[in-house]
N, C-alpha and C. Protein backbone atom coordinates (compact mmCIF):
# COMPACT_ATOMS: atom_id res chain seq x y z
N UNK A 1 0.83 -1.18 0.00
CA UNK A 1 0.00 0.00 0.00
C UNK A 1 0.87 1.24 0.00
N UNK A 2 0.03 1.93 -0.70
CA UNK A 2 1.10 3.44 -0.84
C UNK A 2 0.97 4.11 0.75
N UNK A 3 1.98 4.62 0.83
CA UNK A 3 2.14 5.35 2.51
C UNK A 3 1.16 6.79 2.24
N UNK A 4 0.92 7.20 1.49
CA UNK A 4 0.70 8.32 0.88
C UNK A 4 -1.14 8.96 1.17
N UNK A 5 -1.53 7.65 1.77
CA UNK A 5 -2.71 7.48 1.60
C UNK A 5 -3.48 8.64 2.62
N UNK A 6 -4.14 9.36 2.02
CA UNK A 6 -4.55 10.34 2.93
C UNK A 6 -5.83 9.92 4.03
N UNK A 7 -6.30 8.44 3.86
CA UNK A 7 -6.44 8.09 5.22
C UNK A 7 -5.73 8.04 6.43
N UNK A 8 -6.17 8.19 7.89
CA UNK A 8 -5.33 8.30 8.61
C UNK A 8 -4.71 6.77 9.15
N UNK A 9 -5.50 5.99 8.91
CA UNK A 9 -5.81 4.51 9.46
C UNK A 9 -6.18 3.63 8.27
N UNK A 10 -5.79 3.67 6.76
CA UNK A 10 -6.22 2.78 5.88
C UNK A 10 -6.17 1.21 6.47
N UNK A 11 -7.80 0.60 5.87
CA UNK A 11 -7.11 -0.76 5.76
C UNK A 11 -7.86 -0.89 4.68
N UNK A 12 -7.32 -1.98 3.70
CA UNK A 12 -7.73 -2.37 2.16
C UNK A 12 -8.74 -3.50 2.71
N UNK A 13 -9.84 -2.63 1.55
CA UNK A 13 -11.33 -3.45 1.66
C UNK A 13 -11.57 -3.99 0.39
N UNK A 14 -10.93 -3.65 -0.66
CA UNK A 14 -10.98 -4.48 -2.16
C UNK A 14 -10.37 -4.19 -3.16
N UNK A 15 -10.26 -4.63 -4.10
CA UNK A 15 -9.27 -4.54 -5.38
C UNK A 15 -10.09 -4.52 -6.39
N UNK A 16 -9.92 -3.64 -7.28
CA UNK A 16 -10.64 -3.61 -8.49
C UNK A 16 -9.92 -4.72 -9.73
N UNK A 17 -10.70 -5.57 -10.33
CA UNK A 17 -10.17 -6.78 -11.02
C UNK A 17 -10.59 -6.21 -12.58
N UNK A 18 -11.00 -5.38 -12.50
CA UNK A 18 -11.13 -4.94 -14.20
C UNK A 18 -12.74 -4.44 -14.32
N UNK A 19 -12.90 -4.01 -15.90
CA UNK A 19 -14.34 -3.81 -16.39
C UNK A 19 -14.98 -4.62 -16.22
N UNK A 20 -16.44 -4.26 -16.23
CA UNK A 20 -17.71 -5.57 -16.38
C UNK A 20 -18.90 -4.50 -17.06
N UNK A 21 -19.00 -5.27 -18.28
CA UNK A 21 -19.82 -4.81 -19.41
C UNK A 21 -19.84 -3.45 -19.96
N UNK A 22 -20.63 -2.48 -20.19
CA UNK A 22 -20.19 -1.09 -20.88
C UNK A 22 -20.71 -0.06 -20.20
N UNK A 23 -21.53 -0.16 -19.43
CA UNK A 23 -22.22 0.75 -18.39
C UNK A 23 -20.95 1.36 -17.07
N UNK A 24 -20.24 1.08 -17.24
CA UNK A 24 -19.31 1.55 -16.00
C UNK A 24 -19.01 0.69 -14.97
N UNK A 25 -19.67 -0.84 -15.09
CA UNK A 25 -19.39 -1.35 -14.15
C UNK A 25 -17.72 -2.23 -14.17
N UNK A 26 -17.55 -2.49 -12.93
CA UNK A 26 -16.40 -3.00 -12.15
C UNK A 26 -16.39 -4.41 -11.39
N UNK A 27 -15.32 -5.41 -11.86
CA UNK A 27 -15.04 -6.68 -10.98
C UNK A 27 -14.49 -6.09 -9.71
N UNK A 28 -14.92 -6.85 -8.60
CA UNK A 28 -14.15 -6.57 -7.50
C UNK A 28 -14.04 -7.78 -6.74
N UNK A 29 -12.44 -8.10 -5.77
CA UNK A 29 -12.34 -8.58 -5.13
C UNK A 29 -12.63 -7.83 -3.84
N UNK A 30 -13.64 -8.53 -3.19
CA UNK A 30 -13.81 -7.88 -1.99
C UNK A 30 -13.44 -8.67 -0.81
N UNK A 31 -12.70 -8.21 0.28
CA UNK A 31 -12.17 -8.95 1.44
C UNK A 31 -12.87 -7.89 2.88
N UNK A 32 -14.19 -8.16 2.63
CA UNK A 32 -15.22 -7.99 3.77
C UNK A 32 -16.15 -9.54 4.17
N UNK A 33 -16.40 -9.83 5.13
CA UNK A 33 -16.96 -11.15 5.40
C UNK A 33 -18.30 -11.20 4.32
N UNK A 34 -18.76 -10.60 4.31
CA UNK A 34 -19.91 -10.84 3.08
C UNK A 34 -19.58 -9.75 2.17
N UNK A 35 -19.25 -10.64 0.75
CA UNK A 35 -18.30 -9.32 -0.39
C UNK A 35 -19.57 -8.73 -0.52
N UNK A 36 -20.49 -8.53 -0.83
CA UNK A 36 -21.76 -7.77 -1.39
C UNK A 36 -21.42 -6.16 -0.25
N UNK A 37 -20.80 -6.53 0.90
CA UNK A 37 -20.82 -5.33 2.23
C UNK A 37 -19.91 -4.77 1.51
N UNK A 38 -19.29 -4.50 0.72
CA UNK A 38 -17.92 -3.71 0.39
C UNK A 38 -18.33 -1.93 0.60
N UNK A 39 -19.45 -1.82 0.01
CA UNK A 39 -19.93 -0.51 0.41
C UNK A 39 -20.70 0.08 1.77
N UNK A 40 -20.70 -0.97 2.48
CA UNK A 40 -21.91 -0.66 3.83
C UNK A 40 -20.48 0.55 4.49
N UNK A 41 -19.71 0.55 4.57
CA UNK A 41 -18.39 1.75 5.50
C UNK A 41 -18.63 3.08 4.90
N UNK A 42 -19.12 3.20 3.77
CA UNK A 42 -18.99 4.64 2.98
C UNK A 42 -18.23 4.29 1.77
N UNK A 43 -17.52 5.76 1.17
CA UNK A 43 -16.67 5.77 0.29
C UNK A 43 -15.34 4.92 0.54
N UNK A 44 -15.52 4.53 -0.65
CA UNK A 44 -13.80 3.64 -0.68
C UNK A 44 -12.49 4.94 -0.87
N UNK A 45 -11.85 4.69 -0.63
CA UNK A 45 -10.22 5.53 -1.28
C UNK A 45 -9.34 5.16 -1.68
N UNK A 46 -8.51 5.16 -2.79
CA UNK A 46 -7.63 4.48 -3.74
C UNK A 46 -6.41 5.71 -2.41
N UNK A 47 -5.20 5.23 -3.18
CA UNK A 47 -3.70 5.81 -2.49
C UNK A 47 -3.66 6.82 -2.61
N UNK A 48 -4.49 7.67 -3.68
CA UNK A 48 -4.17 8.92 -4.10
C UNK A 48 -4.96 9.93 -3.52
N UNK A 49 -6.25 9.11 -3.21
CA UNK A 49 -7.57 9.95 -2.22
C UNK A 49 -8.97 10.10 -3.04
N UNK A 50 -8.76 9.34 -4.07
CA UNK A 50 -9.54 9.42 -5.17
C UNK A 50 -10.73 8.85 -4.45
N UNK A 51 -11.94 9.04 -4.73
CA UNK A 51 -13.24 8.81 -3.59
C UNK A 51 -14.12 7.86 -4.17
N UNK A 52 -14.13 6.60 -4.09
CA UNK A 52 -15.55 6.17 -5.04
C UNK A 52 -16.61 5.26 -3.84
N UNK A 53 -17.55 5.83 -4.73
CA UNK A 53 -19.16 5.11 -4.37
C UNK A 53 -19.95 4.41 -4.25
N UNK A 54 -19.95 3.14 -3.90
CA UNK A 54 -21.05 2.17 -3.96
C UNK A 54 -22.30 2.51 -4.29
N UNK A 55 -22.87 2.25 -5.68
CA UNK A 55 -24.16 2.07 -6.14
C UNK A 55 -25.02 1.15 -5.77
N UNK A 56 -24.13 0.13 -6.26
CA UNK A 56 -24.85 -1.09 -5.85
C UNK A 56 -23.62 -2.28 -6.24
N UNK A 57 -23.76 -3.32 -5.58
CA UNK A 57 -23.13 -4.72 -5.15
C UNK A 57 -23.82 -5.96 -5.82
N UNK A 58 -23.58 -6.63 -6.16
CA UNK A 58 -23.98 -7.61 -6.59
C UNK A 58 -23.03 -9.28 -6.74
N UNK A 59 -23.07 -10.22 -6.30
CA UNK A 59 -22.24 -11.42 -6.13
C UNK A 59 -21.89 -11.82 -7.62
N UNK A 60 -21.43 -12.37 -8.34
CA UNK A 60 -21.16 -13.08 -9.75
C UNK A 60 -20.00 -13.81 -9.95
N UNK A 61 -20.19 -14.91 -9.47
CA UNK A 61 -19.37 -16.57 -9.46
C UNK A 61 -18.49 -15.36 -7.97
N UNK A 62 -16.91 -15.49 -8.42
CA UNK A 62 -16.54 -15.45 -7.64
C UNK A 62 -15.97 -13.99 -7.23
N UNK A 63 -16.16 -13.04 -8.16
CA UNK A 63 -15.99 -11.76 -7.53
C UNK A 63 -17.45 -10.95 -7.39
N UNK A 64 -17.37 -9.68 -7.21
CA UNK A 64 -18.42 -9.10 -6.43
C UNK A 64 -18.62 -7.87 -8.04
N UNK A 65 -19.74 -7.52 -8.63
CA UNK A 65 -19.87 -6.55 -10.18
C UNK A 65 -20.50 -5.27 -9.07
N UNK A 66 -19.70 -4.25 -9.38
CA UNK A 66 -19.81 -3.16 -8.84
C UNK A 66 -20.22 -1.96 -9.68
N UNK A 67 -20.94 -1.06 -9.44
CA UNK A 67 -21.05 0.18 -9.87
C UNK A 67 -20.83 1.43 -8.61
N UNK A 68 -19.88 2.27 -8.90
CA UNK A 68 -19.68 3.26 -8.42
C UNK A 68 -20.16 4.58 -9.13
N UNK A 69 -20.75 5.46 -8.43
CA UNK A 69 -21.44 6.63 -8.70
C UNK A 69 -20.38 7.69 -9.62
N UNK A 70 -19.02 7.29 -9.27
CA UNK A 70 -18.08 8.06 -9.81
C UNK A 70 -17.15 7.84 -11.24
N UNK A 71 -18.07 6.56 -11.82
CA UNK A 71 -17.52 5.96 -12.64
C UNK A 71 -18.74 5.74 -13.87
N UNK A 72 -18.54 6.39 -15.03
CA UNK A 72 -19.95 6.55 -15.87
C UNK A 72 -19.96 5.57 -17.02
N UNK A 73 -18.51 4.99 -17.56
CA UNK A 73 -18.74 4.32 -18.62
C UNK A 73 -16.94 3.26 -18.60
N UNK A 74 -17.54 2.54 -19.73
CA UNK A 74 -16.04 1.52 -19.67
C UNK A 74 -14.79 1.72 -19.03
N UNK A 75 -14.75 2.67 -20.30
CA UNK A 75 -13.66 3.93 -20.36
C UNK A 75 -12.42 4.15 -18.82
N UNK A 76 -13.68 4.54 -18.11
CA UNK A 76 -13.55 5.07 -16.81
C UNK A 76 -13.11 3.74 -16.02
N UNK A 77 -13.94 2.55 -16.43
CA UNK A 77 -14.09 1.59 -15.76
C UNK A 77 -12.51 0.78 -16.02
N UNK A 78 -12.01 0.45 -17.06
CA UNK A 78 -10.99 0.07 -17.33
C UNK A 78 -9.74 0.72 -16.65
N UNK A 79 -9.88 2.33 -16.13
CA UNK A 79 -8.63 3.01 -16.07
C UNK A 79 -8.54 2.46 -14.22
N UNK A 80 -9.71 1.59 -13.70
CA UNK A 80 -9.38 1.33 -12.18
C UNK A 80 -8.94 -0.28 -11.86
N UNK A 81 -8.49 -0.61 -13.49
CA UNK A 81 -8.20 -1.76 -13.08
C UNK A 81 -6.38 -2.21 -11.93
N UNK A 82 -6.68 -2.90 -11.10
CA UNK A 82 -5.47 -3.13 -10.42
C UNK A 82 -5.48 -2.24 -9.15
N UNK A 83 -6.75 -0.67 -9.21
CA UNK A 83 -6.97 -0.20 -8.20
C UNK A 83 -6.81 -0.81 -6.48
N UNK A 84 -6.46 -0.40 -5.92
CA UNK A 84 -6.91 -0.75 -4.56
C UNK A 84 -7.30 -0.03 -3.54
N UNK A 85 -8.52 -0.43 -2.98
CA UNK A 85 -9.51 0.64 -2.28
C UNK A 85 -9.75 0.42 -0.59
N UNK A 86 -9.67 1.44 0.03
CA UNK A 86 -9.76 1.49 1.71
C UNK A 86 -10.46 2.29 1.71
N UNK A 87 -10.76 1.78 3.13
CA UNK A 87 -11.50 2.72 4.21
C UNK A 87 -10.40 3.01 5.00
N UNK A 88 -10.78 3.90 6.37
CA UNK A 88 -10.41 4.16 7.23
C UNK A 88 -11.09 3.18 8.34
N UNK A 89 -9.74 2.50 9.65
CA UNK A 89 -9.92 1.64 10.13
C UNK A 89 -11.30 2.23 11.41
N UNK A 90 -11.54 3.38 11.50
CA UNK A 90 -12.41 4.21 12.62
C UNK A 90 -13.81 3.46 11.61
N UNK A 91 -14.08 3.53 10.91
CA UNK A 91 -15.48 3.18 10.62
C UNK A 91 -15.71 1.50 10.30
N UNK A 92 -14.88 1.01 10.30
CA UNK A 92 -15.67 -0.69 10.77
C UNK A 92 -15.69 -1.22 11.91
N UNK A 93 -16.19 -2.02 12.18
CA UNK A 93 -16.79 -2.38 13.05
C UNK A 93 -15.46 -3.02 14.52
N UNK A 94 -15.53 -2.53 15.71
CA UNK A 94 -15.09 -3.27 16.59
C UNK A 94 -14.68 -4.69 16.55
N UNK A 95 -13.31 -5.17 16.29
CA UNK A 95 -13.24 -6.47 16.70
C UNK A 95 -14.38 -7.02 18.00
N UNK A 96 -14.48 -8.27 17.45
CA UNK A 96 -14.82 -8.95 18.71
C UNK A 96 -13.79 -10.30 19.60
N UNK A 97 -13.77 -10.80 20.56
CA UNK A 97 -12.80 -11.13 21.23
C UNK A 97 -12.16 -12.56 20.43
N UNK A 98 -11.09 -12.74 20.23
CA UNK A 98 -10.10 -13.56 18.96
C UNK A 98 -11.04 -13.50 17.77
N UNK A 99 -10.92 -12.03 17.42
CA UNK A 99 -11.13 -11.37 15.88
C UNK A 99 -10.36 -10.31 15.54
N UNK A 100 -10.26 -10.22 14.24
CA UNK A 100 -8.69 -9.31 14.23
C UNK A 100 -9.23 -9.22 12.64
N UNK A 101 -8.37 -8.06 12.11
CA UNK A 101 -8.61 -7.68 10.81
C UNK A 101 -7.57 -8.38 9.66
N UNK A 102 -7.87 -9.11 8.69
CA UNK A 102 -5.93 -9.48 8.07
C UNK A 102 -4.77 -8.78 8.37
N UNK A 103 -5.47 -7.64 8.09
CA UNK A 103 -4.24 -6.07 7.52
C UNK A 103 -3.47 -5.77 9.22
N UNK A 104 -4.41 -6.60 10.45
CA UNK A 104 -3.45 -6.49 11.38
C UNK A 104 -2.33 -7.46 11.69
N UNK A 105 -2.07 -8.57 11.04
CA UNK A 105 -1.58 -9.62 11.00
C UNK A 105 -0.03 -9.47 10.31
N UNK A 106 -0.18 -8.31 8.84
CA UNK A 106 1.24 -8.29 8.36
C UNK A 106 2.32 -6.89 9.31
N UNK A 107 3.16 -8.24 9.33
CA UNK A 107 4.26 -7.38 10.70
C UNK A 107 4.94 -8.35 11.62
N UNK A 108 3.74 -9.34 12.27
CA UNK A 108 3.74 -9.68 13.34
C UNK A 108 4.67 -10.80 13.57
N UNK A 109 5.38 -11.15 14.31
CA UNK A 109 6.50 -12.49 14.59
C UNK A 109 5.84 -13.57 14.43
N UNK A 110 6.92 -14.46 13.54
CA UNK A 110 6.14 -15.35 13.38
C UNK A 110 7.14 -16.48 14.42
N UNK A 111 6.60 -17.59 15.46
CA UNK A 111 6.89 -18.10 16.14
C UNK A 111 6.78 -19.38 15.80
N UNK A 112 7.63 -20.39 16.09
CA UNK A 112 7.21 -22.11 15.78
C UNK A 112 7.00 -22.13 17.29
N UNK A 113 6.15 -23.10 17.18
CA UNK A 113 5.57 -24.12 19.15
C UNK A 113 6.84 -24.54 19.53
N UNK A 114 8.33 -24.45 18.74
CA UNK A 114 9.91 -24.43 19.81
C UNK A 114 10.03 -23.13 19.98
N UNK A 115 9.78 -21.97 19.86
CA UNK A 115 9.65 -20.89 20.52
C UNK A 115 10.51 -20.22 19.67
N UNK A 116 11.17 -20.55 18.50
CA UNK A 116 12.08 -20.21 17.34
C UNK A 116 11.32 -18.74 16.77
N UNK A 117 11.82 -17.93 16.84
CA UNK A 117 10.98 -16.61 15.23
C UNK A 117 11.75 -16.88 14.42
N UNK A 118 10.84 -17.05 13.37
CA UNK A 118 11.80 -17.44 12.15
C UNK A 118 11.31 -16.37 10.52
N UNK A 119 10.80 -15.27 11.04
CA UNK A 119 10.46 -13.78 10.44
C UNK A 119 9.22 -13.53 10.63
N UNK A 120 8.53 -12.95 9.68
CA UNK A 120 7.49 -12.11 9.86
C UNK A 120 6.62 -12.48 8.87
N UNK A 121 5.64 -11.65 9.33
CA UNK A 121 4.21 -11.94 8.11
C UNK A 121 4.46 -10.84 7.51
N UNK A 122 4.62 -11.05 5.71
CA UNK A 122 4.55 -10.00 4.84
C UNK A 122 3.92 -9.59 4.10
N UNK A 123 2.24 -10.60 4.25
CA UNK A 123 1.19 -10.48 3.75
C UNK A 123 0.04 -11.39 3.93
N UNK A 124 -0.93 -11.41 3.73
CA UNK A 124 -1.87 -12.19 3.87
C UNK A 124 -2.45 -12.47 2.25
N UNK A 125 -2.57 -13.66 1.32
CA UNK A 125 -2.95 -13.44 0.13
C UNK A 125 -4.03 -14.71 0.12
N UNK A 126 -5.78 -14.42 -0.52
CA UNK A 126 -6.11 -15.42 -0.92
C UNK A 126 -6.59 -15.50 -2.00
N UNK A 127 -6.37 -16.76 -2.53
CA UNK A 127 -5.97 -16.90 -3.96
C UNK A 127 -7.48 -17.73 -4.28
N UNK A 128 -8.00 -17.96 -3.39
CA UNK A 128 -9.50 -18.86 -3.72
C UNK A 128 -9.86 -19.85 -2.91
N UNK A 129 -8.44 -21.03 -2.24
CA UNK A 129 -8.49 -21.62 -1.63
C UNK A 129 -8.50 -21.79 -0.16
N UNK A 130 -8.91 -20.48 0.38
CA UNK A 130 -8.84 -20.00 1.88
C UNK A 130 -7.23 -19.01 2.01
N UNK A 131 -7.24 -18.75 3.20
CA UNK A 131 -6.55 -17.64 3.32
C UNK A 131 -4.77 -18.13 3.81
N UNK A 132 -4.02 -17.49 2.88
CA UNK A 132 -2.74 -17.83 3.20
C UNK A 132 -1.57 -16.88 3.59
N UNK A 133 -0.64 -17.18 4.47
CA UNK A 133 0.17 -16.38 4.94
C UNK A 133 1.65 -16.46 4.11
N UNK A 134 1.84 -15.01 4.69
CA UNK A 134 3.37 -15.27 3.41
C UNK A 134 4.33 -14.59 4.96
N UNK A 135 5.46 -15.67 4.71
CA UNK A 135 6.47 -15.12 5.75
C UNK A 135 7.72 -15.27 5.08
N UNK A 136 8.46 -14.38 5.48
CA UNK A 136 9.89 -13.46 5.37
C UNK A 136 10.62 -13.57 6.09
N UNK A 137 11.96 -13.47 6.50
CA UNK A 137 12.91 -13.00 6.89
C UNK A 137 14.10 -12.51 6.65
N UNK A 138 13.86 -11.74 5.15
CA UNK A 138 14.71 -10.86 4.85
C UNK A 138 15.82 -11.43 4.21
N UNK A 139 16.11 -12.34 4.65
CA UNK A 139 17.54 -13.18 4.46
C UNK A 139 17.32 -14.32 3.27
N UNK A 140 16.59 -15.49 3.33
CA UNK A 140 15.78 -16.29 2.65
C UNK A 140 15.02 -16.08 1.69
N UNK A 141 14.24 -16.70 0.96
CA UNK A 141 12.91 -16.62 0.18
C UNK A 141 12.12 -16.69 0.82
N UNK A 142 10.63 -16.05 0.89
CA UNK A 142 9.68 -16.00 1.64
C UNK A 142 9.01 -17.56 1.38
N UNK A 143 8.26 -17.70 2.23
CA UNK A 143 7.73 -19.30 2.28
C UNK A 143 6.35 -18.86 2.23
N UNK A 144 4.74 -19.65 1.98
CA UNK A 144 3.74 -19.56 2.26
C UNK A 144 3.04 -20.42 3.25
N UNK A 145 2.23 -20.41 4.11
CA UNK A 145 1.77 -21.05 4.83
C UNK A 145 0.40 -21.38 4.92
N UNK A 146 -0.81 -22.05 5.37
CA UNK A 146 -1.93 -21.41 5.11
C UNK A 146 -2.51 -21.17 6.65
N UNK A 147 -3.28 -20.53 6.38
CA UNK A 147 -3.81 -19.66 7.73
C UNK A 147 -4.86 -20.76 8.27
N UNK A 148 -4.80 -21.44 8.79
CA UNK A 148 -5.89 -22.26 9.17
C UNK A 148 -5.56 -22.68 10.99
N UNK A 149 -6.54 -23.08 11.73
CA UNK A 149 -6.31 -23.31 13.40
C UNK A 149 -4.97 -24.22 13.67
N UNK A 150 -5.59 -25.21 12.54
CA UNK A 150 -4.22 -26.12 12.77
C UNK A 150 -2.62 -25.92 12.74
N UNK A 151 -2.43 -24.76 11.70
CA UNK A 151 -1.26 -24.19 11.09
C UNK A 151 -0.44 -23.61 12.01
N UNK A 152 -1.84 -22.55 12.37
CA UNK A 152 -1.71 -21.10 13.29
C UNK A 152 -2.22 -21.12 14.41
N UNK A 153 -2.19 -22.19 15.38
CA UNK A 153 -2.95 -22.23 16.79
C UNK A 153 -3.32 -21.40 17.68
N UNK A 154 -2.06 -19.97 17.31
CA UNK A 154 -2.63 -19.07 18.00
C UNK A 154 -1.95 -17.17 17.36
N UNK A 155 -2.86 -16.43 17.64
CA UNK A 155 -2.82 -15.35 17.15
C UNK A 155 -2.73 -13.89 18.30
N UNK A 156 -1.67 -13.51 18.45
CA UNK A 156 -1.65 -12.84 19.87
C UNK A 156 -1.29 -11.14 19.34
N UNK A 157 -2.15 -10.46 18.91
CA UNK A 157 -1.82 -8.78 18.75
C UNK A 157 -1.17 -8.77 19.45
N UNK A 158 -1.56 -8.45 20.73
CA UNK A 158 -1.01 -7.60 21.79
C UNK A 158 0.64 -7.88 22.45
N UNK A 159 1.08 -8.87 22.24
CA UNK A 159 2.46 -9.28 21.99
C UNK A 159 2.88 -9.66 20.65
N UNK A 160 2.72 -9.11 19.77
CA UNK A 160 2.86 -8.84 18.38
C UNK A 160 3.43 -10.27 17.88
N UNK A 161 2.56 -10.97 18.05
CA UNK A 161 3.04 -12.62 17.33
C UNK A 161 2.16 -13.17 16.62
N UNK A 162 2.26 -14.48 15.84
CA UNK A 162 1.60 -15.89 15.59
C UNK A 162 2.56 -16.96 15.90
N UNK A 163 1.43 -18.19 16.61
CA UNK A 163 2.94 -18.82 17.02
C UNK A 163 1.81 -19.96 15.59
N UNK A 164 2.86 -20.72 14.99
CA UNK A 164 2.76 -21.64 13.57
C UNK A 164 3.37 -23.21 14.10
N UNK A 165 2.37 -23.59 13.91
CA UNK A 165 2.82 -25.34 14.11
C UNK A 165 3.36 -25.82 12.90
N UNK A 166 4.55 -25.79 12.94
CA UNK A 166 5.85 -26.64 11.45
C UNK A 166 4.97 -27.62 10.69
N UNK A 167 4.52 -28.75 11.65
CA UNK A 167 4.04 -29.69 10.51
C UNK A 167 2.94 -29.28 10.05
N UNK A 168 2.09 -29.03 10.90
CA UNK A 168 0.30 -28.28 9.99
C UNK A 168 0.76 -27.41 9.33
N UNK A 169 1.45 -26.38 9.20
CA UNK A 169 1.87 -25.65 8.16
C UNK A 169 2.63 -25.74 6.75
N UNK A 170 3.72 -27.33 6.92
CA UNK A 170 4.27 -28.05 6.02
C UNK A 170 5.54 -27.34 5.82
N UNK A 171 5.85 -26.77 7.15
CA UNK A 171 7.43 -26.09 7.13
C UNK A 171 8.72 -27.23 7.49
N UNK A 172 7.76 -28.93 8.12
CA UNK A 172 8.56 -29.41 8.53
C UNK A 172 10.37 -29.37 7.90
N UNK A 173 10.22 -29.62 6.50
CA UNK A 173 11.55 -29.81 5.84
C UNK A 173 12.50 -28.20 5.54
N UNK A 174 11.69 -27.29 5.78
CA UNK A 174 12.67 -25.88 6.18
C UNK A 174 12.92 -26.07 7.82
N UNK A 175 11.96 -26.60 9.06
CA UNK A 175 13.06 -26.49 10.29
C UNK A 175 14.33 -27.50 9.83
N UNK A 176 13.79 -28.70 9.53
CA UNK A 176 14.99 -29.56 9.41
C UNK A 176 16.09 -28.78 8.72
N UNK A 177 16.29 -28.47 8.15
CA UNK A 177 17.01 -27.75 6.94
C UNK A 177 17.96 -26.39 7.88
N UNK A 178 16.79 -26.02 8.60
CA UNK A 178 18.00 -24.85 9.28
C UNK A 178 18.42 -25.19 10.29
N UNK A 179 17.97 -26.66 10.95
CA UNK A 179 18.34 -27.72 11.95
C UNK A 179 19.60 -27.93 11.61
N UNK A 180 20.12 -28.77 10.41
CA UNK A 180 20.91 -28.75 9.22
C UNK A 180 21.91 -27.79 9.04
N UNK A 181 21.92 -26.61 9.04
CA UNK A 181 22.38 -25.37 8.73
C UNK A 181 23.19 -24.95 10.70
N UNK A 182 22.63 -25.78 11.30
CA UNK A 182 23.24 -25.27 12.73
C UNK A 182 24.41 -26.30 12.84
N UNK A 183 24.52 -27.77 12.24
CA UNK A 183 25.21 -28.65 12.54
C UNK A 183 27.13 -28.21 12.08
């Protein structure tokens, strides 16, 4: 995300995936628990501060066909492809207790159940098949993981961690490996 963003608190609520038909409408990936909500917060904001509107929402296979009030024809519609759109984190809704937003997740230490950090979360990406984690440490190639109870047993903001179970995650043959790398 661009730093630039004249929200004070962005967090990304969807991605524009291209045109849909000639009227102005828009594919969207939406990453709100029910994509059709992408507009219930207000205006979206791209990086630049650019403002758009929810008309109306609609589901179709697997992304969400959007019309924004600020967008009149193809034209328009084509130039937001690859867009990415926030709110400000003040207008959604209160976590509730072990609930957390993705966008709070990239940063956080990532821990194995031996108490090892072995980098960070540098994103959260889902590709269709449920939600997956991407971890880093700067040094290495980033690895993917998937976000699931078994993987990720536990999720702790407030001491800025995830602790990741090696084998549910399928890191077993990278500990071995830097097991390996200590000998």
């Amino acid at each position: 995300m661009n730093n630039a963003s004249p929200l004070a608190d962005p967090v990304l609520l969807a991605t524009v995936g291209g045109a849909h038909g000639v009227r102005g409408e828009v594919r969207v990936r939406s990453f709100t628990a029910d994509p059709e909500d992408v507009g219930a917060y207000g205006p979206l904001t791209d990086a630049k501060g650019n403002r758009f509107t929810v008309v109306s929402a609609r589901v179709q296979k697997n992304v969400v066909v959007v019309r924004f009030r600020e967008v009149a024809d193809r034209n328009a519609a084509e130039l937001l492809n690859g867009r990415e759109l926030f709110v400000d984190r003040s207008v959604l809704p209160e976590e509730g207790e072990d609930e957390f937003y993705q966008a709070d997740l990239v940063g956080l230490d990532v821990r194995l159940t031996t108490g090892e950090v072995i980098g960070e979360i540098l994103a959260v990406h889902d590709f269709g098949g449920g939600d997956i984690l991407e971890i880093g440490d700067g040094e290495k190639p980033s690895v993917m993981i998937p976000f699931t109870e078994a993987a990720v047993p536990e999720v702790d903001l407030d001491l800025g961690f995830v602790l990741v179970e090696p084998v549910a995650a399928g890191l077993r043959d990278a500990v071995e490996a830097r097991e390996g790398d200590e000998d």
